[in-house]
Protein backbone atom coordinates (compact mmCIF):
# COMPACT_ATOMS: atom_id res chain seq x y z
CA UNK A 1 -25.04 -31.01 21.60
CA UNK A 2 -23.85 -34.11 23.20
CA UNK A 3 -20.74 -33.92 25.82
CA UNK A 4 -17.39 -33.91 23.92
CA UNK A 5 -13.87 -33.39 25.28
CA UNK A 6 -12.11 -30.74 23.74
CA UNK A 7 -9.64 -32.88 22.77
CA UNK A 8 -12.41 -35.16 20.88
CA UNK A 9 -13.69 -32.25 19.22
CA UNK A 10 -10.68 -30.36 17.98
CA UNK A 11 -10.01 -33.92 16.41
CA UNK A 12 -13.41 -34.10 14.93
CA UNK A 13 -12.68 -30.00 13.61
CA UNK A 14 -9.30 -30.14 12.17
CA UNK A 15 -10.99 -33.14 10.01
CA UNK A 16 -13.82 -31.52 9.19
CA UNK A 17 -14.18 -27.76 9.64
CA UNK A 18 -17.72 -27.36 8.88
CA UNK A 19 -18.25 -28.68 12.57
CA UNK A 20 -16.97 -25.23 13.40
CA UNK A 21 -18.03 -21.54 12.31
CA UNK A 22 -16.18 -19.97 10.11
CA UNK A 23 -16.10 -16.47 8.71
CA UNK A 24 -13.93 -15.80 5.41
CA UNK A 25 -11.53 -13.76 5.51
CA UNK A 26 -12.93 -11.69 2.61
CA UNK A 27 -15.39 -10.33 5.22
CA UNK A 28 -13.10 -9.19 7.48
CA UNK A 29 -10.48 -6.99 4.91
CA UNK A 30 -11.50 -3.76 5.39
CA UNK A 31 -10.61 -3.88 9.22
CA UNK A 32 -7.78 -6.47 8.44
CA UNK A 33 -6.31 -4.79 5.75
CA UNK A 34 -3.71 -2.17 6.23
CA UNK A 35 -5.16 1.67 5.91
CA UNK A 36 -8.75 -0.14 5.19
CA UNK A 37 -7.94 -0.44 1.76
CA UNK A 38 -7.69 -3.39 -0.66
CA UNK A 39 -4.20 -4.75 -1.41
CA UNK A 40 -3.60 -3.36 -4.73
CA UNK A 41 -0.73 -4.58 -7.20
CA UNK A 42 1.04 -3.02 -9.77
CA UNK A 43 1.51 -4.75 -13.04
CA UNK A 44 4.99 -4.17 -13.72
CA UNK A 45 6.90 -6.73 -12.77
CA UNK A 46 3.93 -9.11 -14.46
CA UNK A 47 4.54 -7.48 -17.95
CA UNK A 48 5.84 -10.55 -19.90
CA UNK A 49 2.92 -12.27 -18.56
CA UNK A 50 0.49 -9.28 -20.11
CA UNK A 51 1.92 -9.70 -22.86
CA UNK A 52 1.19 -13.17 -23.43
CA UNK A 53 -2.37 -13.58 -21.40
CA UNK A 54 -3.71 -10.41 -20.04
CA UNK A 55 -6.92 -11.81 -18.45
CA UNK A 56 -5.16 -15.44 -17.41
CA UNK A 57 -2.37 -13.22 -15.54
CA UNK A 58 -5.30 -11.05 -13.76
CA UNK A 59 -7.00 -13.88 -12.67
CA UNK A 60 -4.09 -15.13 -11.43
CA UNK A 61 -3.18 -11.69 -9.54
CA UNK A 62 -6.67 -12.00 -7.68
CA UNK A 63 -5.88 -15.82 -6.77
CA UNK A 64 -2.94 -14.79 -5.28
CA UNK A 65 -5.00 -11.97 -2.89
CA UNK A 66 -4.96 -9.19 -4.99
CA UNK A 67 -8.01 -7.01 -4.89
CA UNK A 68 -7.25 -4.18 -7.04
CA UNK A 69 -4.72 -3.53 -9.93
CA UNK A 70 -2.51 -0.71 -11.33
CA UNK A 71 -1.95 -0.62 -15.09
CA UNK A 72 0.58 0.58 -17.67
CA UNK A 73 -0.50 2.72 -20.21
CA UNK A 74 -0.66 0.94 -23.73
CA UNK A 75 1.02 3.70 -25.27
CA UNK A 76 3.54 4.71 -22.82
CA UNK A 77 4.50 1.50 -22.10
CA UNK A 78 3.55 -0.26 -25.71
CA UNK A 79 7.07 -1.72 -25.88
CA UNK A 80 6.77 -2.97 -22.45
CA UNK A 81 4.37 -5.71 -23.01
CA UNK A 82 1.09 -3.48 -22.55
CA UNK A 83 0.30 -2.52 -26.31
CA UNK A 84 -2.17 -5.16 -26.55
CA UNK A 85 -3.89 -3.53 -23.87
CA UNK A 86 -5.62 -1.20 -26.72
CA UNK A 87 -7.84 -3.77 -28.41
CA UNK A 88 -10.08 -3.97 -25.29
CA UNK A 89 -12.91 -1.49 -24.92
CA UNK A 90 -12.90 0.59 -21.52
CA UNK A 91 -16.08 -1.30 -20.49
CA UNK A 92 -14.26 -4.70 -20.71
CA UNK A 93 -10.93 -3.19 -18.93
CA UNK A 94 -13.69 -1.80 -15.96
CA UNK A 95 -15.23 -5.76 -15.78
CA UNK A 96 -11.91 -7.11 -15.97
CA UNK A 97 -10.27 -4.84 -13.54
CA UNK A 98 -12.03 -2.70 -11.46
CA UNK A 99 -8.68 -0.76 -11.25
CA UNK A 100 -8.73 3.34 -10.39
CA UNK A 101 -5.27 4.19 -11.30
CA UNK A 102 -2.20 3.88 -14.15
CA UNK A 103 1.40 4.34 -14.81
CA UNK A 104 1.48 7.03 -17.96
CA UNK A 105 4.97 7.74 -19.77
CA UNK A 106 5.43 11.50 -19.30
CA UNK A 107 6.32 11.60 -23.51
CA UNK A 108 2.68 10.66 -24.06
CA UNK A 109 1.35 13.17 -22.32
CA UNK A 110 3.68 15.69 -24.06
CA UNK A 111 2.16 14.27 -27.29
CA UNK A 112 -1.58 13.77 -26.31
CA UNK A 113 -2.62 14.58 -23.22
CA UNK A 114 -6.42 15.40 -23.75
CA UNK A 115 -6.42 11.49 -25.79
CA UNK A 116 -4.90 9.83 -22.41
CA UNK A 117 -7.11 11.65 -19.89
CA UNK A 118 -10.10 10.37 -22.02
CA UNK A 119 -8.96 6.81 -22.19
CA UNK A 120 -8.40 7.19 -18.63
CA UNK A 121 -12.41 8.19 -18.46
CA UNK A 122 -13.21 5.43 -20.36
CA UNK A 123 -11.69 3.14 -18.00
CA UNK A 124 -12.61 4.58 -15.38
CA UNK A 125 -9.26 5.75 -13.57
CA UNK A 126 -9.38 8.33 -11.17
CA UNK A 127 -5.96 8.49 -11.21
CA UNK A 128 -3.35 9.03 -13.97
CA UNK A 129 0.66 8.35 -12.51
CA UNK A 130 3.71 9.25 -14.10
CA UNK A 131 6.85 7.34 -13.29
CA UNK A 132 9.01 10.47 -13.78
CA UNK A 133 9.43 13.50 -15.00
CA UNK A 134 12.43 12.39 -17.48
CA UNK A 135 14.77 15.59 -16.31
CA UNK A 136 18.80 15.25 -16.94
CA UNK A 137 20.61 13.32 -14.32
CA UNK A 138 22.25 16.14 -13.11
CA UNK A 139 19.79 18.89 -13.39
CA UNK A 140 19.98 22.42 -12.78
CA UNK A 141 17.72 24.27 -10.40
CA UNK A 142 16.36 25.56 -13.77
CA UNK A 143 15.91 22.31 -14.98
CA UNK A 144 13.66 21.15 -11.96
CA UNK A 145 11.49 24.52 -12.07
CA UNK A 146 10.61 24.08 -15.71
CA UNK A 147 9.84 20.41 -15.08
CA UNK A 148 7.33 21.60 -12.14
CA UNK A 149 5.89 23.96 -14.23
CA UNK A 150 5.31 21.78 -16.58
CA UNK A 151 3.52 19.09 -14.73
CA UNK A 152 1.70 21.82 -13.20
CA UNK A 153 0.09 22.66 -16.18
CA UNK A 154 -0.59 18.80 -16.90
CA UNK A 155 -2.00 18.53 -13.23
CA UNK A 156 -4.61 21.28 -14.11
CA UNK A 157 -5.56 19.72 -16.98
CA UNK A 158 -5.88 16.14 -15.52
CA UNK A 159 -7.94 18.09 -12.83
CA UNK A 160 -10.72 20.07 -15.23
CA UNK A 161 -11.58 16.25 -16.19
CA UNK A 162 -11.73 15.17 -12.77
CA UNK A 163 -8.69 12.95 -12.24
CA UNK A 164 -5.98 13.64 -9.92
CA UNK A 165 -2.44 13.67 -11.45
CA UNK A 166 0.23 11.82 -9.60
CA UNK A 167 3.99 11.54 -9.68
CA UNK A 168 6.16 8.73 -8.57
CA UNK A 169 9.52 9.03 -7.26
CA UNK A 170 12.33 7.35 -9.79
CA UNK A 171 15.51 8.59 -11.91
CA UNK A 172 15.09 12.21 -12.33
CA UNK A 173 13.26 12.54 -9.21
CA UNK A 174 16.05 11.42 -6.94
CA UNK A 175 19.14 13.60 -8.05
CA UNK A 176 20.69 15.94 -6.37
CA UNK A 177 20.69 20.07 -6.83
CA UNK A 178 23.32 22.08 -5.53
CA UNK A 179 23.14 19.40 -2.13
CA UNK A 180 19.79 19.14 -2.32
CA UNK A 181 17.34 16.53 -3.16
CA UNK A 182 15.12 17.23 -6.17
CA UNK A 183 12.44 15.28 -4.80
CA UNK A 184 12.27 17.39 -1.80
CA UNK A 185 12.53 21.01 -4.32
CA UNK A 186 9.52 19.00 -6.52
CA UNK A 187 7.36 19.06 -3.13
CA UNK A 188 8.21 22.86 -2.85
CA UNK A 189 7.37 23.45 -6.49
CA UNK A 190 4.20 21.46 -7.71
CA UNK A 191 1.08 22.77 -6.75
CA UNK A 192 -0.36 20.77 -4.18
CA UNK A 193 -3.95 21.49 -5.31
CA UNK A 194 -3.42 19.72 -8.78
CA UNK A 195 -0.48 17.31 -8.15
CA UNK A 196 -0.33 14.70 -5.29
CA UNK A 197 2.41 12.16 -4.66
CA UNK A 198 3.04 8.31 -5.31
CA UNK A 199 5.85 7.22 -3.28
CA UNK A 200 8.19 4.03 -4.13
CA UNK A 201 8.89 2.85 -0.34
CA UNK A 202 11.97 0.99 -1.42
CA UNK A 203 13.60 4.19 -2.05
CA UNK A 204 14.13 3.70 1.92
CA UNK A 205 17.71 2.17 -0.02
CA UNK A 206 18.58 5.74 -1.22
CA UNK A 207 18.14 7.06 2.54
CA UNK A 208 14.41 8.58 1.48
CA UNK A 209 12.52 7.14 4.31
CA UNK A 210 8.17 6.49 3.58
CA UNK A 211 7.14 7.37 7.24
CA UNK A 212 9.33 10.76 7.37
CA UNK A 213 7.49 11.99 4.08
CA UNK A 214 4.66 11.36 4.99
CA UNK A 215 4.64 12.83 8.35
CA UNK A 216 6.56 16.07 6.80
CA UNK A 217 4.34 16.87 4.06
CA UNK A 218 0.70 15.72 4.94
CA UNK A 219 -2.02 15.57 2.56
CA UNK A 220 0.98 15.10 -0.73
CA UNK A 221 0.65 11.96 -1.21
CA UNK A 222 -2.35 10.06 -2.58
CA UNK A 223 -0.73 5.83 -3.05
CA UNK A 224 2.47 4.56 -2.67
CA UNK A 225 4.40 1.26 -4.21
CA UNK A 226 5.17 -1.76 -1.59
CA UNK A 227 8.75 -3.19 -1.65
CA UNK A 228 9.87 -5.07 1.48
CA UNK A 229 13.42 -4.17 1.90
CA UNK A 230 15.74 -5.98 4.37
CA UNK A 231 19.05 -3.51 5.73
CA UNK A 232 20.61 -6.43 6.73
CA UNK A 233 21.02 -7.91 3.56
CA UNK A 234 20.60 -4.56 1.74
CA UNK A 235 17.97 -5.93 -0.83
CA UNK A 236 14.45 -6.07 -1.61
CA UNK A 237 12.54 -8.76 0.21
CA UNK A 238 8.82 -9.92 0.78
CA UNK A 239 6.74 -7.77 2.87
CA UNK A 240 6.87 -8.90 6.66
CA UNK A 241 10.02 -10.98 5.65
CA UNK A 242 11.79 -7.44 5.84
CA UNK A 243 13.61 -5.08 8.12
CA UNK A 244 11.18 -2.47 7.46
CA UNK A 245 8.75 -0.92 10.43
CA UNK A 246 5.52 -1.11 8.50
CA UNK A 247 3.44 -0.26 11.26
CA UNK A 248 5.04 2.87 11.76
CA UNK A 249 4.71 3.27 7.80
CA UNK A 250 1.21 2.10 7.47
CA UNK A 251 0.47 4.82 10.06
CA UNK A 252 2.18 7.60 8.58
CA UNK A 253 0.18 6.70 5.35
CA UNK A 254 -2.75 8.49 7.00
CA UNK A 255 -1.32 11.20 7.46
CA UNK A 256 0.55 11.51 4.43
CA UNK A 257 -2.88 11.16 2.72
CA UNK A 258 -2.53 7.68 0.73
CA UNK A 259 -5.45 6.25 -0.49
CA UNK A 260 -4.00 3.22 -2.16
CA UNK A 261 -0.79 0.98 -2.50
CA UNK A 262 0.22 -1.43 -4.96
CA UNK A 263 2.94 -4.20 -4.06
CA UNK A 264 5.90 -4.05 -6.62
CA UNK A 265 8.50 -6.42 -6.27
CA UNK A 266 8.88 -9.92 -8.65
CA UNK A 267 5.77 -12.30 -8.78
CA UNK A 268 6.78 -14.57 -5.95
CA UNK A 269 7.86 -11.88 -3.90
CA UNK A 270 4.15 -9.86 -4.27
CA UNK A 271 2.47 -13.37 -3.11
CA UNK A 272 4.53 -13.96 -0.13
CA UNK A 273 3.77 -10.58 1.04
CA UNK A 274 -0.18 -10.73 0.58
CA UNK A 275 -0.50 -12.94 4.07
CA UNK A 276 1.54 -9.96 5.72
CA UNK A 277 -0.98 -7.84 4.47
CA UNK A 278 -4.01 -9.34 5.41
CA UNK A 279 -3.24 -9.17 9.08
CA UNK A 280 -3.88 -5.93 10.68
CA UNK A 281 -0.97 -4.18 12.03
CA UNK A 282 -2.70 -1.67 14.07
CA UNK A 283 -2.92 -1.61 17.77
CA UNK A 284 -6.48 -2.74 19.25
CA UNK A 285 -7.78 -2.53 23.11
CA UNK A 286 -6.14 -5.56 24.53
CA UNK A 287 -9.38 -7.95 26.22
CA UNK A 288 -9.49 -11.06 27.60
CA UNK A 289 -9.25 -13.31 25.02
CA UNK A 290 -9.38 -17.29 24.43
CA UNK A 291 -5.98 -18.97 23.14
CA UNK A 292 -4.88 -19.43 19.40
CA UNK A 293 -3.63 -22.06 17.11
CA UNK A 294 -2.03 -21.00 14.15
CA UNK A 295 -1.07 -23.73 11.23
CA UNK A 296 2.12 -23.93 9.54
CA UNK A 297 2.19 -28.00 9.72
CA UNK A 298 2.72 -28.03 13.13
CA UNK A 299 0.40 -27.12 16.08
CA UNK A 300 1.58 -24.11 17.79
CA UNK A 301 -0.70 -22.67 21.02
CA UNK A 302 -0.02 -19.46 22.59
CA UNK A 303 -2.21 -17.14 25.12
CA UNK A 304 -4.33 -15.22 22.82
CA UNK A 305 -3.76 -12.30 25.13
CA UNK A 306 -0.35 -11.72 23.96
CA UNK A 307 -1.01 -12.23 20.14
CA UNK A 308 -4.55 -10.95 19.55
CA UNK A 309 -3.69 -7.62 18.51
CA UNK A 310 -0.80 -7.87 16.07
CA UNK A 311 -2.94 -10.91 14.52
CA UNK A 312 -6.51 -9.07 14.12
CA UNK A 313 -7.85 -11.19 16.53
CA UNK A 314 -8.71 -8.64 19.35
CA UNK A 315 -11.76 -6.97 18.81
CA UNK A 316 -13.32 -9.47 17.38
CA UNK A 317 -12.73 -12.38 20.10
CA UNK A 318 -12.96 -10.75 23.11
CA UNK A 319 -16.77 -10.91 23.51
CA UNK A 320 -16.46 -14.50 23.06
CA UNK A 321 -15.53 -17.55 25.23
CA UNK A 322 -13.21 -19.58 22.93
CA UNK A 323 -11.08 -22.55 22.74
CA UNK A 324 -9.05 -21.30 19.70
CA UNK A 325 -9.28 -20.46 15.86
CA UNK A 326 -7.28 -21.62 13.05
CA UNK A 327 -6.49 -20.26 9.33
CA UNK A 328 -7.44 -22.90 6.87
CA UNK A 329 -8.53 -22.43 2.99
CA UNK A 330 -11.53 -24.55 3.84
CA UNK A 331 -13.26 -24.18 0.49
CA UNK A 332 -9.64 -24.34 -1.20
CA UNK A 333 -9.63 -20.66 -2.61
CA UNK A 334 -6.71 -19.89 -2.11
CA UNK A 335 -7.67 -17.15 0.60
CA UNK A 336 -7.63 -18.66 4.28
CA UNK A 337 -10.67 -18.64 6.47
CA UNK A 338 -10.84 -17.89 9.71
CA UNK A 339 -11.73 -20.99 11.59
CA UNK A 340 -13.62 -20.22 15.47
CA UNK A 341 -14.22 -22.90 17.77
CA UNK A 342 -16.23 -21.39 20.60
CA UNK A 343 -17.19 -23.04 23.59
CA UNK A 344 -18.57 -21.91 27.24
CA UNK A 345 -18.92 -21.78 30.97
CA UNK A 346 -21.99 -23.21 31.69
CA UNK A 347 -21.22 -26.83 33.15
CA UNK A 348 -25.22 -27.73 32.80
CA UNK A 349 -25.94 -25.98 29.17
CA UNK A 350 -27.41 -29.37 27.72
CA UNK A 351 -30.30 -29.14 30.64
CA UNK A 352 -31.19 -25.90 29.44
CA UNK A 353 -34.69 -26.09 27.73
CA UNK A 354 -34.68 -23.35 24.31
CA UNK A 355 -37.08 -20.60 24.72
């Protein structure tokens, strides 16, 4: 390697990057990734665009950084945009997916439950979630028992065919008994051995806060729906664009027991949250590290030591003597790669003969 300034060759990088290493950001999600886990999405809010182009909109889903989906039932949700769900075999929905859980109206369970739990088989969920248990709005301690019972008895079902039943937290579920919160008398009732939890984190509106759950009633809850939410403006918001400590949440998670999350919020919303996700937000070792440019069209340096940890870049610079890295799509993916530009110490490396 012939003698460069740094200047020279940052000049020479930022126009080319294969003068650099890189290492793609894929490799790197497990440990970047919140909880280890892929950053799921739930297909909701993307209904109209089911409806229209099922595999265009998925495609477009895992363009946008989404690794793993959650579905609607066709049945339950046949008026929603999902019917045309049915035509595809569960091998296709597997290949086209890869997904492990689904939204099921409580109704069609009532009607069929054995005929969802194998379609769920078929494509290969491991999880079947129901919105809500569709009690009054103003229910009756009586009301909420027979409702727990009931999903009890679905939950032991679900669980003889080897899928775990889940229930999400929506209308019914957050009413009030005699001063108390249903949700809370739902946790007392349902059998934790059959039944585990899906919590919506924007809920935090309605003074039901994700981390205090958790924390609470370890080992409920099994995934939980993403919404940014901002107290400020009292409204849901992009993840890391919010008010919201997600690092406490995130950390809670674990002990709560979740084993996936799906972002719910409108399409643009979900998109501008997946670069918030990428970046670890748990604390690492802090090291000695080299110094960081991050790109947002201008050129911003900062001490690495002070921003290595909240930006994943800890562990895995510290054994390293660097001049900086960069996030760039270099192959123009759509999912930024990690750009290193390494240097080192030795003033008389180019005399050095290779062994």
């Amino acid at each position: 390697m012939s003698a460069t300034s740094r200047r020279a060759f940052l000049k020479n990088a930022a126009k080319g990057a294969a003068a650099a290493g890189f290492v793609s950001v894929r490799a790197l999600e497990l440990r970047a990734n919140p909880l280890g886990m892929p950053i799921g999405c739930q297909t909701w809010p993307v209904r109209a665009m089911i409806a229209q182009d099922f595999p265009g909109t998925i495609k477009q889903l895992a363009e946008a950084g989404f690794q793993t989906i959650e579905l609607c039932s066709p049945v339950g949700y046949a008026d929603s945009g999902f019917a045309g769900l049915a035509k595809y075999t569960g091998t296709e929905l597997r290949r086209i997916l890869g997904d492990v859980s689904s939204h099921f109206g409580i109704e069609e369970l009532r009607e069929n439950q054995q005929g969802r739990i194998a379609w769920a088989k078929d494509v290969g969920l491991t999880q079947m979630i129901v919105p809500s248990l569709d009690g009054p709005r103003k229910p009756t301690m009586d009301d909420v028992k027979q409702a727990a019972d009931e999903y009890n008895k679905m939950g032991e079902q679900a669980a003889k065919a080897g899928i775990q039943q889940g229930l999400h937290n929506e209308d019914f579920e957050l009413s009030m008994v005699d001063g108390k919160r249903t949700y809370d008398l739902l946790l007392d009732l349902i059998d934790p051995k059959l039944v585990k939890f899906q919590f919506q984190v924007s809920t935090i509106s309605r003074g039901y806060d994700a981390a205090e759950y958790f924390t609470k009633h370890p080992g409920r809850f099994i995934s939980m729906h993403v919404q940014g939410w901002s107290a400020k403006a009292k409204k849901v918001m992009a993840v890391g664009q919010d008010t919201l400590d997600w690092k406490k949440i995130f950390t809670a998670a674990k002990v709560g027991g979740i084993k996936n999350y799906f972002v719910e919020m409108n399409l643009e919303m979900m998109q501008a949250s997946v670069p918030y996700l990428r970046i670890s937000i748990a604390p690492l070792p802090r090291a000695r590290r080299p110094s960081c440019c991050l790109g947002d069209g201008r050129v911003t340096w900062f001490a690495l030591d002070s921003k290595a940890v909240p930006f994943l870049l800890a562990a895995s610079t510290k054994s390293y003597v660097g001049w900086g890295t960069h996030f760039i799509d270099y192959d123009n993916d759509r999912n930024l790669d990690l750009i290193i530009v390494n240097g080192h110490i030795n003033q008389a490396i180019e005399t050095t003969r290779e062994l």
